[in-house]
C-alpha atoms as a PDB file:
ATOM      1  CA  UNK A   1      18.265 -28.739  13.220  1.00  0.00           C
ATOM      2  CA  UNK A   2      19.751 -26.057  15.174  1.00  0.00           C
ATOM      3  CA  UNK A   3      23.087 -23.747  14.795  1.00  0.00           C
ATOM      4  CA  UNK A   4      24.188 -21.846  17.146  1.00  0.00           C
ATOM      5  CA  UNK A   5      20.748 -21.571  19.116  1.00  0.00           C
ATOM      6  CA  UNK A   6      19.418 -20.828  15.581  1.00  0.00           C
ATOM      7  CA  UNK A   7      16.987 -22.865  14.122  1.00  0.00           C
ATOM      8  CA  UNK A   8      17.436 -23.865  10.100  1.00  0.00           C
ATOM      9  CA  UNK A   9      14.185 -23.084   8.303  1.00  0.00           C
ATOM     10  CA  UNK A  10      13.070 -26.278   7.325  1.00  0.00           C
ATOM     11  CA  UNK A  11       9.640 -25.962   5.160  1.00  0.00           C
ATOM     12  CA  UNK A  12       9.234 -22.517   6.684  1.00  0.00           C
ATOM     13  CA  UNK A  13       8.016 -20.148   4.077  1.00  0.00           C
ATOM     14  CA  UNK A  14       6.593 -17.069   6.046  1.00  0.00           C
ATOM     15  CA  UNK A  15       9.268 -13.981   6.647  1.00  0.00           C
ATOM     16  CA  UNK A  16       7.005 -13.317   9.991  1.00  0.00           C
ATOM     17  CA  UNK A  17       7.802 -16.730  11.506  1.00  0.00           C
ATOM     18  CA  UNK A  18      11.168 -17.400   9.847  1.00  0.00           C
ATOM     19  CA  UNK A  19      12.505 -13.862  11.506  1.00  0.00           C
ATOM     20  CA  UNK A  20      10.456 -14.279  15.204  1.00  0.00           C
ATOM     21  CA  UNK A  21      11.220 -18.166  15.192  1.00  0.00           C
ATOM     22  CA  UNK A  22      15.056 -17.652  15.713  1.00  0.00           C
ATOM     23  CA  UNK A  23      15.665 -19.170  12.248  1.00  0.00           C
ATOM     24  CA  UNK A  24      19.061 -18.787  10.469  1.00  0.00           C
ATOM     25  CA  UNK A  25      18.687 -16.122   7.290  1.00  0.00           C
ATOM     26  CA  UNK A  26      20.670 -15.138   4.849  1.00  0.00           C
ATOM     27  CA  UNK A  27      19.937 -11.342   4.286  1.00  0.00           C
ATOM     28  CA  UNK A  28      18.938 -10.811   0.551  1.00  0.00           C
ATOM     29  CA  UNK A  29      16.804  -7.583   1.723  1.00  0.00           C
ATOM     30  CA  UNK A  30      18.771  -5.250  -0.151  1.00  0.00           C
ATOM     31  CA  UNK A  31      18.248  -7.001  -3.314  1.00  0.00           C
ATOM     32  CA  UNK A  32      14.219  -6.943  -2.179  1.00  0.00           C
ATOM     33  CA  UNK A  33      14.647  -2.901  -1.485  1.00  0.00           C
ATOM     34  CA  UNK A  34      16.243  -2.443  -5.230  1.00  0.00           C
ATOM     35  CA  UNK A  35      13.699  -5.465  -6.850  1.00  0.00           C
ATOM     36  CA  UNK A  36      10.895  -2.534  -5.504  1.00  0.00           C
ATOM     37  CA  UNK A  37      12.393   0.521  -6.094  1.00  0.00           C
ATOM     38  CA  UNK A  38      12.654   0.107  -9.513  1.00  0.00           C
ATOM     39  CA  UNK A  39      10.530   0.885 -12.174  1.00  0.00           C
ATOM     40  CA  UNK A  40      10.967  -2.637 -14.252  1.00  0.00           C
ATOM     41  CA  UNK A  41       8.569  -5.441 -14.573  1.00  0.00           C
ATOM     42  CA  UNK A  42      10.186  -8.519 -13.104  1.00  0.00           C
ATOM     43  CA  UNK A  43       9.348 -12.362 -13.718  1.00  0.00           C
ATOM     44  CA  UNK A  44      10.428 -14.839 -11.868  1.00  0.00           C
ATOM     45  CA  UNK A  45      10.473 -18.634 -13.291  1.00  0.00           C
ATOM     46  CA  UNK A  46      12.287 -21.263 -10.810  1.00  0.00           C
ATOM     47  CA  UNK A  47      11.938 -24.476  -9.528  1.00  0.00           C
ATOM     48  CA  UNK A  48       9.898 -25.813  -6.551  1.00  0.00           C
ATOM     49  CA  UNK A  49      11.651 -24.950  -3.423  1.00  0.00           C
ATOM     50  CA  UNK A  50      13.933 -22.145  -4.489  1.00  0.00           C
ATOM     51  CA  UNK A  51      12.180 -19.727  -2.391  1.00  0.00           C
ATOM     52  CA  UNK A  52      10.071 -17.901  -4.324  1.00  0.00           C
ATOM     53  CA  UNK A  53       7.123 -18.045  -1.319  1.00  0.00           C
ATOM     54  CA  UNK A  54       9.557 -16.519   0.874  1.00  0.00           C
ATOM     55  CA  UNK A  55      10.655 -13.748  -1.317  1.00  0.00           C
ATOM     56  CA  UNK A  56       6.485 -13.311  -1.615  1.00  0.00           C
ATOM     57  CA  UNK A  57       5.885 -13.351   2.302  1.00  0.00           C
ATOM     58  CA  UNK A  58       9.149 -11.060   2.404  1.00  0.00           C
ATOM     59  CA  UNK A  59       7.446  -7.945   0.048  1.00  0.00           C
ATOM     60  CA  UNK A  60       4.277  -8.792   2.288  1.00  0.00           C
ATOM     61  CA  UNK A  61       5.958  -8.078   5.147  1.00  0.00           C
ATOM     62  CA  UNK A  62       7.937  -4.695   4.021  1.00  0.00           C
ATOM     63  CA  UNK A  63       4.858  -3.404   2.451  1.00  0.00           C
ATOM     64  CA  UNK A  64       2.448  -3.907   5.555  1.00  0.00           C
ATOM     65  CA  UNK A  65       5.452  -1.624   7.046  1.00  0.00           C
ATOM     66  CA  UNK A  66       6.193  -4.436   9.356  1.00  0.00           C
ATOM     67  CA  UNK A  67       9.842  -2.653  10.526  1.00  0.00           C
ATOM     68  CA  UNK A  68      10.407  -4.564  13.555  1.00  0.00           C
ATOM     69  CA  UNK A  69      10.703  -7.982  11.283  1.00  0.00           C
ATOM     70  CA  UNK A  70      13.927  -6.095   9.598  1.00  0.00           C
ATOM     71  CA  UNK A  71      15.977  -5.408  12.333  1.00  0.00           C
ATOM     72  CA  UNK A  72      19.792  -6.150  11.486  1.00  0.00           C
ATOM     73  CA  UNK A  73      18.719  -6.685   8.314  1.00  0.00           C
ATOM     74  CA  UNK A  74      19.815  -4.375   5.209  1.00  0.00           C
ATOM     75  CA  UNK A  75      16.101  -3.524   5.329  1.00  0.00           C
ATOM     76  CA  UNK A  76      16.567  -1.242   8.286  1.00  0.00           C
ATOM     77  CA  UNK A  77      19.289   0.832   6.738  1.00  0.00           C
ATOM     78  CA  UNK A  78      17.585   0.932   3.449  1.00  0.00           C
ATOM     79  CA  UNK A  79      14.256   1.696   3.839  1.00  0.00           C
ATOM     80  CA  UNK A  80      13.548   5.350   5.790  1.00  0.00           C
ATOM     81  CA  UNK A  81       9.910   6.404   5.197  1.00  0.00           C
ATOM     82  CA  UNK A  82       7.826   2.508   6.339  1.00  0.00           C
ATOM     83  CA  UNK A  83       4.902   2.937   4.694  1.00  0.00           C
ATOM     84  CA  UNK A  84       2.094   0.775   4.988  1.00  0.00           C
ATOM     85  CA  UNK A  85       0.113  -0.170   1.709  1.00  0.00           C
ATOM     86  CA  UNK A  86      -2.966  -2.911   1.152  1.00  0.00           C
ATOM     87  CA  UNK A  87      -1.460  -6.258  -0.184  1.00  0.00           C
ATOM     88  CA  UNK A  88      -3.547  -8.405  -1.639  1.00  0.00           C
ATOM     89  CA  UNK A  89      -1.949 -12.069  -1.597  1.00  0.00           C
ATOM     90  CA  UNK A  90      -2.370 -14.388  -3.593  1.00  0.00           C
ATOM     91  CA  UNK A  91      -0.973 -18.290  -2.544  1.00  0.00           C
ATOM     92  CA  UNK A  92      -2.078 -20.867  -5.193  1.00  0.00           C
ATOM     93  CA  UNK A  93      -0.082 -23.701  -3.009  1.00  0.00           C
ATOM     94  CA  UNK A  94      -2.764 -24.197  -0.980  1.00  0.00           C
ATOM     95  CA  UNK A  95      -4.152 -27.185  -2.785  1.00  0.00           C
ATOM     96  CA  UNK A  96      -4.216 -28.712  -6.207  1.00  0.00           C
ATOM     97  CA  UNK A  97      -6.048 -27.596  -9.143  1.00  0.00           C
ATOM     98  CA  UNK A  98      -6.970 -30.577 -11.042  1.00  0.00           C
ATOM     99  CA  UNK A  99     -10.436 -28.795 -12.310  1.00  0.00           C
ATOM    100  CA  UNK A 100     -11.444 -25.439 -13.082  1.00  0.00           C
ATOM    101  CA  UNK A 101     -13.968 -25.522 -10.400  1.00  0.00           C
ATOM    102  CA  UNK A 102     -10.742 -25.992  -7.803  1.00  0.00           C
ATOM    103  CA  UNK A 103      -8.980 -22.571  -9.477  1.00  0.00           C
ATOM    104  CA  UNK A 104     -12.425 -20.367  -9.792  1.00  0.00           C
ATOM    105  CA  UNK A 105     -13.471 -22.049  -6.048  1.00  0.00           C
ATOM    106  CA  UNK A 106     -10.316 -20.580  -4.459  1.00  0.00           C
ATOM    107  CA  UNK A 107     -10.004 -17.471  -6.446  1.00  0.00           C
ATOM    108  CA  UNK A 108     -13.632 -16.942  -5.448  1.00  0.00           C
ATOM    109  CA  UNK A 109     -12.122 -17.691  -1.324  1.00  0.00           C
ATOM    110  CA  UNK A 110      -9.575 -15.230  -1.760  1.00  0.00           C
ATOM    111  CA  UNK A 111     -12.052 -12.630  -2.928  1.00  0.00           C
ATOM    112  CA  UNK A 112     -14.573 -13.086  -0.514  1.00  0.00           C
ATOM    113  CA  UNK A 113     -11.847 -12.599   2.423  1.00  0.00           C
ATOM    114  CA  UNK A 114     -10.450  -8.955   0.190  1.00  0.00           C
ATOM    115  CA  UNK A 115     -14.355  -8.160   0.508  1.00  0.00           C
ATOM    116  CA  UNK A 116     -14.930  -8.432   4.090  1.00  0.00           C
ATOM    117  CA  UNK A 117     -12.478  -6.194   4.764  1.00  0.00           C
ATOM    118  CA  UNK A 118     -13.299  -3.888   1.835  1.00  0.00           C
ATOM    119  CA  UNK A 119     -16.874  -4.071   1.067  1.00  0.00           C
ATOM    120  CA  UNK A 120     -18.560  -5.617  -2.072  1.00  0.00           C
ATOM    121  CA  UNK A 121     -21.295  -3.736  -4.514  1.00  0.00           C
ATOM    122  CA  UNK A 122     -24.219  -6.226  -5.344  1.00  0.00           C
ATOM    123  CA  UNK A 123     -23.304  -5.106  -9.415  1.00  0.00           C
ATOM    124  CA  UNK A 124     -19.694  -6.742  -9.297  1.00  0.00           C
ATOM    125  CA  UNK A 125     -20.656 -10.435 -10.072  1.00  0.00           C
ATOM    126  CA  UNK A 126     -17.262 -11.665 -12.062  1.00  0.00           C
ATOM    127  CA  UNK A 127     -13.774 -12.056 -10.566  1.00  0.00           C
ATOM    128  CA  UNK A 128     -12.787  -9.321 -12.514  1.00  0.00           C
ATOM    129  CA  UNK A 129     -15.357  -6.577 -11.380  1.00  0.00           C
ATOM    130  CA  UNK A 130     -14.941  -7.874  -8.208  1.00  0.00           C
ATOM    131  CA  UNK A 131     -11.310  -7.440  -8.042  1.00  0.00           C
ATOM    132  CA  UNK A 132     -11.374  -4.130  -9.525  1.00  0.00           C
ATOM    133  CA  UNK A 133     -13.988  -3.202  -7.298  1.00  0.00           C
ATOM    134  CA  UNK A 134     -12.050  -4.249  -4.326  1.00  0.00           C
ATOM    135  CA  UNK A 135      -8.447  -2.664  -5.661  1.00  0.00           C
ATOM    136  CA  UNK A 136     -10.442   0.325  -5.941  1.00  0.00           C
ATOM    137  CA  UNK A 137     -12.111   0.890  -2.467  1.00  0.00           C
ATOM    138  CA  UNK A 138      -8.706  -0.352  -0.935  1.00  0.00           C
ATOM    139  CA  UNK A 139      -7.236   2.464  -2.167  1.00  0.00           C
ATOM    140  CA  UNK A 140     -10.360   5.078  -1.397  1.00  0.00           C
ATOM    141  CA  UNK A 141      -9.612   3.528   2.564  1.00  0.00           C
ATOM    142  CA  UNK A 142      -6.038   3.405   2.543  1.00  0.00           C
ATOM    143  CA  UNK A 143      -4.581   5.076   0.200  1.00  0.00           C
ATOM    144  CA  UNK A 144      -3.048   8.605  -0.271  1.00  0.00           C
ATOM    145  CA  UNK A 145      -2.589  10.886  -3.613  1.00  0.00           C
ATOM    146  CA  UNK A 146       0.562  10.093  -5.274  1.00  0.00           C
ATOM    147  CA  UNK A 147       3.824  11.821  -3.219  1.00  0.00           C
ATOM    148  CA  UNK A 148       5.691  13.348  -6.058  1.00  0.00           C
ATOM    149  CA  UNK A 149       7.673  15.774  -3.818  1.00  0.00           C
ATOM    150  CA  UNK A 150       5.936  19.008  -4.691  1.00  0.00           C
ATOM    151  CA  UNK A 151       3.085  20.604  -6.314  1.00  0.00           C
ATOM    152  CA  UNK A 152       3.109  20.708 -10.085  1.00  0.00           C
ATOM    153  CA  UNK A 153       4.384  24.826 -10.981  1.00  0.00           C
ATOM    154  CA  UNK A 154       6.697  24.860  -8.345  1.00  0.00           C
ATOM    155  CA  UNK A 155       9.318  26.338  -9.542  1.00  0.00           C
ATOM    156  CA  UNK A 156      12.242  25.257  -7.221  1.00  0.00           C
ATOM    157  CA  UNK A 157      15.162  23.104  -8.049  1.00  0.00           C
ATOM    158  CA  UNK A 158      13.669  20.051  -6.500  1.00  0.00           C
ATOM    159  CA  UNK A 159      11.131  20.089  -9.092  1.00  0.00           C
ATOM    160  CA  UNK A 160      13.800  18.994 -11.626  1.00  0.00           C
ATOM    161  CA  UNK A 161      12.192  15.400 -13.034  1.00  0.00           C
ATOM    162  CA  UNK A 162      15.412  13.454 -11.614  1.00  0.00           C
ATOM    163  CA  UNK A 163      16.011  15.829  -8.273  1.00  0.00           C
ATOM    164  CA  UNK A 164      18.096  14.719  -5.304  1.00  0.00           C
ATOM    165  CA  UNK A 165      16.703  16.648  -3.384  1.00  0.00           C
ATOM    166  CA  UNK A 166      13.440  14.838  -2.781  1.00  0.00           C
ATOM    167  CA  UNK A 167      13.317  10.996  -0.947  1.00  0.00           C
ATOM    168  CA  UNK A 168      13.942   8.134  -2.736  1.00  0.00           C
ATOM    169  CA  UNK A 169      10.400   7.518  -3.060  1.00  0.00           C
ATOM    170  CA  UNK A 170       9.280  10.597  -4.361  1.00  0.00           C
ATOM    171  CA  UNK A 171      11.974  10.378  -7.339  1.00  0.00           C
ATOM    172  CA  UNK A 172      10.414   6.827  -7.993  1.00  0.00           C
ATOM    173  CA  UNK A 173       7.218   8.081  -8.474  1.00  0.00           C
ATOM    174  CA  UNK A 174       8.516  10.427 -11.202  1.00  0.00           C
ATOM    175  CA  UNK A 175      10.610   8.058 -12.431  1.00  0.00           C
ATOM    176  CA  UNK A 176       7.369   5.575 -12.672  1.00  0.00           C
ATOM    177  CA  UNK A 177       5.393   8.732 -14.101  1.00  0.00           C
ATOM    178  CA  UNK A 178       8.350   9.053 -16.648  1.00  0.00           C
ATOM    179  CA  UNK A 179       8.177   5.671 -17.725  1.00  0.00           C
ATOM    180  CA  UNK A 180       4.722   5.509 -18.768  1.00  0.00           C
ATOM    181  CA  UNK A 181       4.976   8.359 -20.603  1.00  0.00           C
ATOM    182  CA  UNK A 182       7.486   7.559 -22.655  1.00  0.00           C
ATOM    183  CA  UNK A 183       6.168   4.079 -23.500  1.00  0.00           C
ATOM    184  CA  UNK A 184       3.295   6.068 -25.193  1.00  0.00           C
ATOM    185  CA  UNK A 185       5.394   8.323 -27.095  1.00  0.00           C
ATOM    186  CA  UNK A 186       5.390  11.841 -24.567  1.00  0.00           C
ATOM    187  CA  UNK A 187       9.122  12.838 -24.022  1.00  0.00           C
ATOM    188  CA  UNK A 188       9.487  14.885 -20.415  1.00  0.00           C
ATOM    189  CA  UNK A 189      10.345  18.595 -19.856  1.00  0.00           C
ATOM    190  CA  UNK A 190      13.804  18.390 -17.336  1.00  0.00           C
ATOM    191  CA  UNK A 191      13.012  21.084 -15.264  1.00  0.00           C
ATOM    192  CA  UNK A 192       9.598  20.058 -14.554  1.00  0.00           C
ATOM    193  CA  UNK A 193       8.620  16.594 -13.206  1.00  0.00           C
ATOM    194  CA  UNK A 194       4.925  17.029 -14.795  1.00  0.00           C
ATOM    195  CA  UNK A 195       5.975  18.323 -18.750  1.00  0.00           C
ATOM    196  CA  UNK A 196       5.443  16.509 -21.079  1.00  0.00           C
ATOM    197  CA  UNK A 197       5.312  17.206 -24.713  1.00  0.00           C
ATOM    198  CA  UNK A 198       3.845  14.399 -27.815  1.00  0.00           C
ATOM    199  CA  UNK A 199       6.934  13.724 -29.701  1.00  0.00           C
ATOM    200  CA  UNK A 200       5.105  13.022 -32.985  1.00  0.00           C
ATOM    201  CA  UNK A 201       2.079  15.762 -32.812  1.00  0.00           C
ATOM    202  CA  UNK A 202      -0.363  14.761 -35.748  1.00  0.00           C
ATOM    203  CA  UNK A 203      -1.234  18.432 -36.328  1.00  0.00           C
ATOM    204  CA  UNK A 204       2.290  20.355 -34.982  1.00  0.00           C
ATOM    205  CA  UNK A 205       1.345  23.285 -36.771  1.00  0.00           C
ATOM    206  CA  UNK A 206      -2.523  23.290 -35.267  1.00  0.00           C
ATOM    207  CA  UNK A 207      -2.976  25.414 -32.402  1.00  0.00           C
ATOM    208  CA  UNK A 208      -6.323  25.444 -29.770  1.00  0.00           C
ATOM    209  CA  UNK A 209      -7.305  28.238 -27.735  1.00  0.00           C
ATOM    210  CA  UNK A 210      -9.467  27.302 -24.312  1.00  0.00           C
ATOM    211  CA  UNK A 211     -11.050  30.239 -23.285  1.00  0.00           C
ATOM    212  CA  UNK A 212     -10.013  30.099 -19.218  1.00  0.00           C
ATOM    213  CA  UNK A 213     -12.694  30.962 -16.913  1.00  0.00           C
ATOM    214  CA  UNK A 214     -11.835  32.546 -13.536  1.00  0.00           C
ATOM    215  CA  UNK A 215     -15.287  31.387 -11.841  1.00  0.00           C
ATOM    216  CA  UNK A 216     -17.034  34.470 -11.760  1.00  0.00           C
ATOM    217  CA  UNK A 217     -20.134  35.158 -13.069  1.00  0.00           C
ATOM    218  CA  UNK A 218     -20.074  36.700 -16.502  1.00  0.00           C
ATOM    219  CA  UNK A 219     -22.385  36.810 -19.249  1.00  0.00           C
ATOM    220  CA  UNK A 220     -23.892  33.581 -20.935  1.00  0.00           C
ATOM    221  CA  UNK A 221     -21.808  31.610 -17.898  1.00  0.00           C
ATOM    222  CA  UNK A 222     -23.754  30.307 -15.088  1.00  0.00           C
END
């Protein structure tokens, strides 16, 4: 079916082929740039065919840093910085799991193809170890330290834990640090991103001293 030279997507569930196929799409990419810059835990529970593979292959797509694919889309607007990040994908619609031996035998598929491009270590024998093992060297070859927009002790204004003047990504990241610290009962110092102060101290009044050593050789130090 066609509309104005523009295909309808019938059964396609792939961004990539949906957006170089000519097919007619209605732009939900700025709901996709909020949904990930965000620091909330979403779960999504629909029926078969609302497009929840799409809105999969879609995140694939923007965080592979595949620009070109948004082009007239919100996307474009949105997004300035492009990064590209490992995705591992998961598609469990690839056939049906009427044993445990079909689930562990395709879990087992997916890992083996994360391996070849990341390496294995002969002690990682469950999926588990062998995902973390994976997660971790994907990171170790791809990834970067954490942008938080400046060095912790800089004391500038864009330090300030919910600054303007740093990207949109770099606030997200504190706003991500934020949240986990909070969750386990640390409250955050305003002025500076990386504060943090126990709210209920079990000793408030206790006080340690670390003796800070410079590096240079002293007595009874090696």
């Amino acid at each position: 079916m066609e509309l104005s030279g523009r295909r309808y997507p019938i059964g396609i569930q792939n961004f990539e082929q949906l957006r170089t196929r000519n097919c007619v799409y209605v732009d939900k990419t700025e709901l996709v740039y909020k949904l990930v810059n965000t620091d909330q835990i979403y779960f999504f529970s629909r029926p078969r065919r609302f497009g929840k593979s799409l809105l999969v292959s879609t995140l694939e797509a923007y965080f592979q840093g595949k620009k070109e694919l948004f082009e007239g889309l919100a996307m474009e607007r949105l997004e300035q910085e492009w990064e590209v990040c490992p995705v591992l994908h998961v598609d469990f619609s690839l056939t049906k799991y009427t044993e445990l031996r079909d689930l562990t035998g395709q879990l087992n598929l997916f890992l083996s193809r994360w391996e070849e491009i990341y390496g294995k270590k002969e002690e990682e024998e469950g999926a588990a170890e062998r995902l973390q093992g994976i997660i971790l060297r994907a990171y170790a070859k791809t990834g970067k330290p954490v942008d938080m927009g400046g060095h912790h002790d800089l004391l500038d204004p864009s330090s300030t834990t919910d600054s303007t003047l740093v990207t949109p990504s770099q606030r997200r990241n504190r706003m991500i640090l934020k949240t986990a610290f909070e969750k386990q009962g640390f409250a955050n110092y305003a002025p500076e991103w990386w504060h943090y102060r126990l709210l209920n101290e079990p000793e408030p009044t206790l006080h340690y001293y670390f003796p800070v050593w410079d590096g240079m050789t002293s007595a009874g130090r090696p």
